[in-house]
N, C-alpha and C. Protein backbone atom coordinates (compact mmCIF):
# COMPACT_ATOMS: atom_id res chain seq x y z
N UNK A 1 96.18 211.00 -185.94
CA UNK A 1 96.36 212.42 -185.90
C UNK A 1 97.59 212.70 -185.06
N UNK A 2 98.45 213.42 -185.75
CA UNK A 2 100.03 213.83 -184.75
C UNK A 2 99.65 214.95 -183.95
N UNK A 3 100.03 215.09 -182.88
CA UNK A 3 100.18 216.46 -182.30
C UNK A 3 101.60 216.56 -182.00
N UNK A 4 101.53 217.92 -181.53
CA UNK A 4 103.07 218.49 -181.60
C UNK A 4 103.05 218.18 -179.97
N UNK A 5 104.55 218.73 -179.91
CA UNK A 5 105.09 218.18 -178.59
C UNK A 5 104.35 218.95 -177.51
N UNK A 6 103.84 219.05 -176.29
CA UNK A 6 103.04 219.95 -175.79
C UNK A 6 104.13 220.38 -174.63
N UNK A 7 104.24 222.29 -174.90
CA UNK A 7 104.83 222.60 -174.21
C UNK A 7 103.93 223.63 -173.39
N UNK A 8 104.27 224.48 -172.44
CA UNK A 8 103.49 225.27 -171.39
C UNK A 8 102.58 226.04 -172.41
N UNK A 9 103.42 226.44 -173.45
CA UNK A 9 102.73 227.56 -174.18
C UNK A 9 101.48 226.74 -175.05
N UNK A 10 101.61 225.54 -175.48
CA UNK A 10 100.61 224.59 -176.14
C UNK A 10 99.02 225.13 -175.86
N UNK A 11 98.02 225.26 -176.53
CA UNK A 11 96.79 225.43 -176.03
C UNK A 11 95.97 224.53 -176.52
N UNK A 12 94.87 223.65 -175.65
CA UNK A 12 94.13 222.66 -177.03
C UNK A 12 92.95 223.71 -177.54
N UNK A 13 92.66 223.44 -178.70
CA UNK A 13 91.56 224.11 -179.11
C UNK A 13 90.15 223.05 -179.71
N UNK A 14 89.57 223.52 -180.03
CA UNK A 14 88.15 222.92 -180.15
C UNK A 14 88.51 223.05 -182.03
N UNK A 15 88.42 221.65 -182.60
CA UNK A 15 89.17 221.70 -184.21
C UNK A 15 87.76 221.22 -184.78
N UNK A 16 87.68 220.91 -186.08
CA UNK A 16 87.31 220.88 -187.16
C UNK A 16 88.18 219.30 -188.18
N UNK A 17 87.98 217.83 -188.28
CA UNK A 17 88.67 217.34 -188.68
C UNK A 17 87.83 216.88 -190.08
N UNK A 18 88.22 217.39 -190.96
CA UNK A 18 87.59 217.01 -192.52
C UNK A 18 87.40 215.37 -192.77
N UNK A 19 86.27 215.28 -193.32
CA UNK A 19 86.51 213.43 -193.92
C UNK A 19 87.73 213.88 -195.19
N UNK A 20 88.41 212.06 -194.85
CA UNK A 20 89.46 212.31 -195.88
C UNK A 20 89.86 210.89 -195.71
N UNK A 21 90.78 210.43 -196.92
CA UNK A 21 91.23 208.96 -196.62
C UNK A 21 92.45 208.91 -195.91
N UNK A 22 92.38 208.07 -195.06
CA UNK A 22 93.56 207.89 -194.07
C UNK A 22 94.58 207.47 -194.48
N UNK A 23 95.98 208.78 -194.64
CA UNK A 23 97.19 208.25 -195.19
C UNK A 23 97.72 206.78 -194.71
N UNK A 24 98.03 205.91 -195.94
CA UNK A 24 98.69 204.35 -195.50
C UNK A 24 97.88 203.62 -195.51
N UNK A 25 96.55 203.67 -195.03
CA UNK A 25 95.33 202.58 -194.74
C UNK A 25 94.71 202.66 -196.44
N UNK A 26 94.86 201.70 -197.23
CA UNK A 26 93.90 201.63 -198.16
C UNK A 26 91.84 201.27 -197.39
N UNK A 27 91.36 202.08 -198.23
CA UNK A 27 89.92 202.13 -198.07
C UNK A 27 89.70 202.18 -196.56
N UNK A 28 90.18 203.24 -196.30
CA UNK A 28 89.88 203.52 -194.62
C UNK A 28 89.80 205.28 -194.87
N UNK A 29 88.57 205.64 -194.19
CA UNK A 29 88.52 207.24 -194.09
C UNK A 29 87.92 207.08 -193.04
N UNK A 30 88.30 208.73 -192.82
CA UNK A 30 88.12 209.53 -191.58
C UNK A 30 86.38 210.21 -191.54
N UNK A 31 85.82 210.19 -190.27
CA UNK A 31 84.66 210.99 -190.50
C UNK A 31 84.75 212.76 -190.49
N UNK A 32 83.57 213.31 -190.84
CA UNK A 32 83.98 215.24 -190.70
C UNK A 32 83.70 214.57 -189.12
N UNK A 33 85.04 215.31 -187.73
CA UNK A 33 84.54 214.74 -186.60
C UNK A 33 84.75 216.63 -186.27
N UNK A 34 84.07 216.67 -185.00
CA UNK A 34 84.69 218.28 -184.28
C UNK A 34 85.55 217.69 -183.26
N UNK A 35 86.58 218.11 -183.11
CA UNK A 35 87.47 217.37 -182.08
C UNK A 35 87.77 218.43 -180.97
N UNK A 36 87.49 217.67 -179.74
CA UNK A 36 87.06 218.67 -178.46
C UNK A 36 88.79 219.14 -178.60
N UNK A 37 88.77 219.91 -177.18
CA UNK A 37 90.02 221.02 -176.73
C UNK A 37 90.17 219.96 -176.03
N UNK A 38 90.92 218.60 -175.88
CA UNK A 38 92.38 218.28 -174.99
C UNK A 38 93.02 217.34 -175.48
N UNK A 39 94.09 216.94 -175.04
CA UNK A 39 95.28 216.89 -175.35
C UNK A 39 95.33 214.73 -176.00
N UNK A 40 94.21 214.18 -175.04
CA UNK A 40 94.25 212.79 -175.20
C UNK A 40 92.53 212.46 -174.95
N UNK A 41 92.86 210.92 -175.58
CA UNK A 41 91.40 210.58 -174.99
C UNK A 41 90.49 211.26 -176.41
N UNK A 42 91.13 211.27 -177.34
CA UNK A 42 90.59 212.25 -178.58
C UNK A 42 90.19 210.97 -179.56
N UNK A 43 88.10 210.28 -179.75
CA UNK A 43 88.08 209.32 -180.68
C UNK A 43 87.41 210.06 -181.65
N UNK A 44 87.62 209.44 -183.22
CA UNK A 44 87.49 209.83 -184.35
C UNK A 44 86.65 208.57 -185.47
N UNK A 45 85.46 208.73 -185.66
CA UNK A 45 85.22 207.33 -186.29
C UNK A 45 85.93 207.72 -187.68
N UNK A 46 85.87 206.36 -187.63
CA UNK A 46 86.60 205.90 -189.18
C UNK A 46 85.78 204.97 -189.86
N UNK A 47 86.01 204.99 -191.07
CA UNK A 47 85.15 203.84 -191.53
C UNK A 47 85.78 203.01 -192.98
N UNK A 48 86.12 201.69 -193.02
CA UNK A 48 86.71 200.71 -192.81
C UNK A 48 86.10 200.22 -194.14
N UNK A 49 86.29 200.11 -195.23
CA UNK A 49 85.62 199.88 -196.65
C UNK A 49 86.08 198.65 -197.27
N UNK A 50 86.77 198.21 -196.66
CA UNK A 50 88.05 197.24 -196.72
C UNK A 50 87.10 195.66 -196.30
N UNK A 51 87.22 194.71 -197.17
CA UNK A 51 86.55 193.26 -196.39
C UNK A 51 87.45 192.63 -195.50
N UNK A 52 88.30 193.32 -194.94
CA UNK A 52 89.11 192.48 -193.86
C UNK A 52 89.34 193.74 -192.83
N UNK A 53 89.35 193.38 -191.58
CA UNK A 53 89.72 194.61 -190.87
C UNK A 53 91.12 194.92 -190.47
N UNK A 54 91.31 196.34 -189.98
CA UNK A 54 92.52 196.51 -190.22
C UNK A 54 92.92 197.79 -189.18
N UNK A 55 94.43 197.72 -189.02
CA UNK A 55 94.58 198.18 -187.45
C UNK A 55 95.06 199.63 -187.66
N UNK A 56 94.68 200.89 -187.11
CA UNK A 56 95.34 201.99 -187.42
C UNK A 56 96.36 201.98 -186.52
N UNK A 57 97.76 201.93 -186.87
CA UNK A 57 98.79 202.29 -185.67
C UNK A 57 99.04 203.83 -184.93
N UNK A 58 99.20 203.72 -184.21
CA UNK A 58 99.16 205.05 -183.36
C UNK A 58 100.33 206.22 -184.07
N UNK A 59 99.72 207.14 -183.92
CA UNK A 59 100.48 208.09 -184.58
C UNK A 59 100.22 208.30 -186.07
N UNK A 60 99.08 207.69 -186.60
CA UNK A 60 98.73 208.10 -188.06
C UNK A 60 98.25 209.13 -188.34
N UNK A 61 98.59 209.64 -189.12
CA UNK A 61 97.88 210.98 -188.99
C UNK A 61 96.93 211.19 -189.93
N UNK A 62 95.13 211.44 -189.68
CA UNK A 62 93.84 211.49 -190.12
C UNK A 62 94.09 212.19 -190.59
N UNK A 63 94.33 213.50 -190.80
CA UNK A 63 93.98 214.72 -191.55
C UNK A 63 94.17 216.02 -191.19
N UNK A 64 94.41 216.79 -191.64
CA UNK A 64 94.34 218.00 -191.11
C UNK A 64 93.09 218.83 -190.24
N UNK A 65 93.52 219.29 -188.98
CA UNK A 65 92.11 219.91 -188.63
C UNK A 65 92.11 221.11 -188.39
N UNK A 66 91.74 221.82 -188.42
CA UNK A 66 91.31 223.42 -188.74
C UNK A 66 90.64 223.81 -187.51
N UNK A 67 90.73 225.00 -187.03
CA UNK A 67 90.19 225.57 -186.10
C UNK A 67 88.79 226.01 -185.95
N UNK A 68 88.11 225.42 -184.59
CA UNK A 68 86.67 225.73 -185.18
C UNK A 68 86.09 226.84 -183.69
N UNK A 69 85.33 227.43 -184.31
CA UNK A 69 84.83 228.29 -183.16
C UNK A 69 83.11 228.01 -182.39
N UNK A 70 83.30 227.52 -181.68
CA UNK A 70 81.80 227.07 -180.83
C UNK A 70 81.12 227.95 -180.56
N UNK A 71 80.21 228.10 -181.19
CA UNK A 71 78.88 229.28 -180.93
C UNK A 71 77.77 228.40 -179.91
N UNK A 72 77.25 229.57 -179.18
CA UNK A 72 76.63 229.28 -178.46
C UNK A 72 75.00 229.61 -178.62
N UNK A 73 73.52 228.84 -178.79
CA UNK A 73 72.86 228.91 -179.24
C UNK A 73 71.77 229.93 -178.32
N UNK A 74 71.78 231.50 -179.30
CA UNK A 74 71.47 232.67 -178.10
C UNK A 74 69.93 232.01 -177.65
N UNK A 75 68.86 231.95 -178.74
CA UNK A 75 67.46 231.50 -177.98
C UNK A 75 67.26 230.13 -178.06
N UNK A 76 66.47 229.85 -177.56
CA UNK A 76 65.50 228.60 -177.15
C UNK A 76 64.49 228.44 -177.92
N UNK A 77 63.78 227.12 -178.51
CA UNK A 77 62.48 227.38 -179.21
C UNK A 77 61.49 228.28 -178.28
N UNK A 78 61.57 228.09 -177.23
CA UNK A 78 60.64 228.58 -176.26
C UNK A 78 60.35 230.12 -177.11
N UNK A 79 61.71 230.50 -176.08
CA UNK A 79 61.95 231.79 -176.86
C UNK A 79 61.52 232.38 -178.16
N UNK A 80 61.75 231.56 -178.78
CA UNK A 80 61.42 232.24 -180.48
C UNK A 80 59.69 231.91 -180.53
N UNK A 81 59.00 231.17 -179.87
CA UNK A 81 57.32 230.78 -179.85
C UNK A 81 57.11 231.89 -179.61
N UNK A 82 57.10 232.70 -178.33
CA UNK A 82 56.84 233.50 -177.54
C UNK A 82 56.86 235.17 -178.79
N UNK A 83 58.22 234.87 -179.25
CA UNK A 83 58.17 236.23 -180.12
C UNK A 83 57.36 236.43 -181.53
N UNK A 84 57.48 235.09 -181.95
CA UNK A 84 57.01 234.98 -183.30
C UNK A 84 55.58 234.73 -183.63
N UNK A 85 54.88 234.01 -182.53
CA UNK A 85 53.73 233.66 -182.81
C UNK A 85 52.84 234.58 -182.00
N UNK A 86 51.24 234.24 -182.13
CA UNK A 86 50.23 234.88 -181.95
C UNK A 86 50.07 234.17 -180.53
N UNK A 87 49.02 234.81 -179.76
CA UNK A 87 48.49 233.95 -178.51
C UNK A 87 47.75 232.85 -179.25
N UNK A 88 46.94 232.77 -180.11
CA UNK A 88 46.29 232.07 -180.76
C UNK A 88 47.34 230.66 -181.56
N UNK A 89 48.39 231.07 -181.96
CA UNK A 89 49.14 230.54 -182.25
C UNK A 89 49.86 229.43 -181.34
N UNK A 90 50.22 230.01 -180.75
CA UNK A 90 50.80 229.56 -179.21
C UNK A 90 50.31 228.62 -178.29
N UNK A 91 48.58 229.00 -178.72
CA UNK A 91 48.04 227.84 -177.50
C UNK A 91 47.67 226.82 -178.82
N UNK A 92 47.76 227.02 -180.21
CA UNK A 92 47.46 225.76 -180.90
C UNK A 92 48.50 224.85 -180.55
N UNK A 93 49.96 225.27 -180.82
CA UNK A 93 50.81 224.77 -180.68
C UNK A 93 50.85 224.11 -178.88
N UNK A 94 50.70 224.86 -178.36
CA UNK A 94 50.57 223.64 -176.85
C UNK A 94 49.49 222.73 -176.89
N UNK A 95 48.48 222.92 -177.36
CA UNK A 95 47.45 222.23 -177.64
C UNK A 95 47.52 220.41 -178.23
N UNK A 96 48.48 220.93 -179.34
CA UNK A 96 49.31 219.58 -180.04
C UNK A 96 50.44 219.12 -179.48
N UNK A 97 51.22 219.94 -178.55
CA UNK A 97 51.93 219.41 -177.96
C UNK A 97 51.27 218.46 -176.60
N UNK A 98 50.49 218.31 -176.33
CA UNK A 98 49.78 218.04 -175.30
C UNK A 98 49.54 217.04 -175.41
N UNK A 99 49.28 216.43 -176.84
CA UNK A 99 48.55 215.69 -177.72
C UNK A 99 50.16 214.37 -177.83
N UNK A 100 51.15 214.83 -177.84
CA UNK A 100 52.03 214.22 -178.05
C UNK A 100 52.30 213.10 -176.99
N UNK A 101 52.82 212.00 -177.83
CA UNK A 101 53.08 210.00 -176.60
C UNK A 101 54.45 211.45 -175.33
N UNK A 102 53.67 210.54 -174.23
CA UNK A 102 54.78 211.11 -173.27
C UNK A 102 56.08 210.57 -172.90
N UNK A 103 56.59 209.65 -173.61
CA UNK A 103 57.54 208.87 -173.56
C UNK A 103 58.59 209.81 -174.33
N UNK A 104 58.13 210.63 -175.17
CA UNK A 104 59.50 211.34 -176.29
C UNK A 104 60.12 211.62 -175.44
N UNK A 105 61.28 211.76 -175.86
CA UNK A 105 62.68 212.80 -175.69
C UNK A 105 62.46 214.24 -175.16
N UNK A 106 63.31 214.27 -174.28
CA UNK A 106 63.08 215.89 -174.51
C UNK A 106 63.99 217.04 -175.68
N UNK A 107 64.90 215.89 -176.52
CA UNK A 107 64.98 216.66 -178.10
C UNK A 107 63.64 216.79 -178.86
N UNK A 108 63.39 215.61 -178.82
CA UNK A 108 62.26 214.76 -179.94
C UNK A 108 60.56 215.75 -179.76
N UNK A 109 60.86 215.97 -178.64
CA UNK A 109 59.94 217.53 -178.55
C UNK A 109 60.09 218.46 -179.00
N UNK A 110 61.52 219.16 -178.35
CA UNK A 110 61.82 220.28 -178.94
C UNK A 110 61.65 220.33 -180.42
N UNK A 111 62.48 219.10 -180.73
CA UNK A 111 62.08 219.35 -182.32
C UNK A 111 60.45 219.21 -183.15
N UNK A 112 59.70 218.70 -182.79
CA UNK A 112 58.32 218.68 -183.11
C UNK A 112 57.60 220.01 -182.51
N UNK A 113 58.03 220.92 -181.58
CA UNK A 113 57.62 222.04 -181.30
C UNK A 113 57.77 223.03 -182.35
N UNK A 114 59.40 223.00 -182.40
CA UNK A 114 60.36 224.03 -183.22
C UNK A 114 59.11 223.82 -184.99
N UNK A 115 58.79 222.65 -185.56
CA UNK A 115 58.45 222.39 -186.63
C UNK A 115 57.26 222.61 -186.73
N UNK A 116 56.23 222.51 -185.52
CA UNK A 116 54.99 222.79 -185.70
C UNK A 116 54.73 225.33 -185.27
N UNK A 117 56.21 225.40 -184.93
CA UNK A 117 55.94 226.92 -185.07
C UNK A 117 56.28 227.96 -186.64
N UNK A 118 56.93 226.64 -186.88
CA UNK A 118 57.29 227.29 -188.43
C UNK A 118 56.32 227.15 -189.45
């Protein structure tokens, strides 16, 4: 990926990099990556289709990336339990959560919460 020369006015932004095949590299593409706001230190998987491996030289350029805008996620499952469901509802759902190995994640919850309110 090229960037331009970075001058005062330069800003990094938070991009959008499409899968696409990597100009020059036969059977080498790019993943869809979100590529943070700075300037270096920027990795991108690729993936390598090729039976021999093979070196990307610096300065290749992946693809075009597009500007992306980071939303921020307004509620919480919590949140949405609380509005959507019944008291009755609510304590089934803690009920089974209760029930759950205590070793999970604290995604691996959220998400088995989020699924048992829908």
């Amino acid at each position: 990926m090229r960037t331009a020369r970075r001058t005062p006015r330069s800003l990094a932004f938070t991009g959008l990099l499409e899968n696409d095949q990597v100009s020059g590299l036969p059977h080498v593409y790019s993943a869809r990556s979100l590529i943070p706001a700075k300037f270096t230190g920027i990795k991108v998987q690729l993936l390598n289709w090729e039976k021999r491996s093979q070196i990307v030289p610096k300065d290749t350029d992946l693809g075009k990336v597009h500007a992306a805008e980071i939303v921020e996620e307004v509620a919480t499952v919590e949140e949405n339990l609380r509005k959507r469901l019944s008291p009755l509802e609510r304590d089934a759902v803690s009920k089974m959560m209760d029930k759950m190995p205590e070793d999970m994640r604290k995604e691996q919850r959220r998400n088995v919460r989020d699924l048992l309110a829908k």
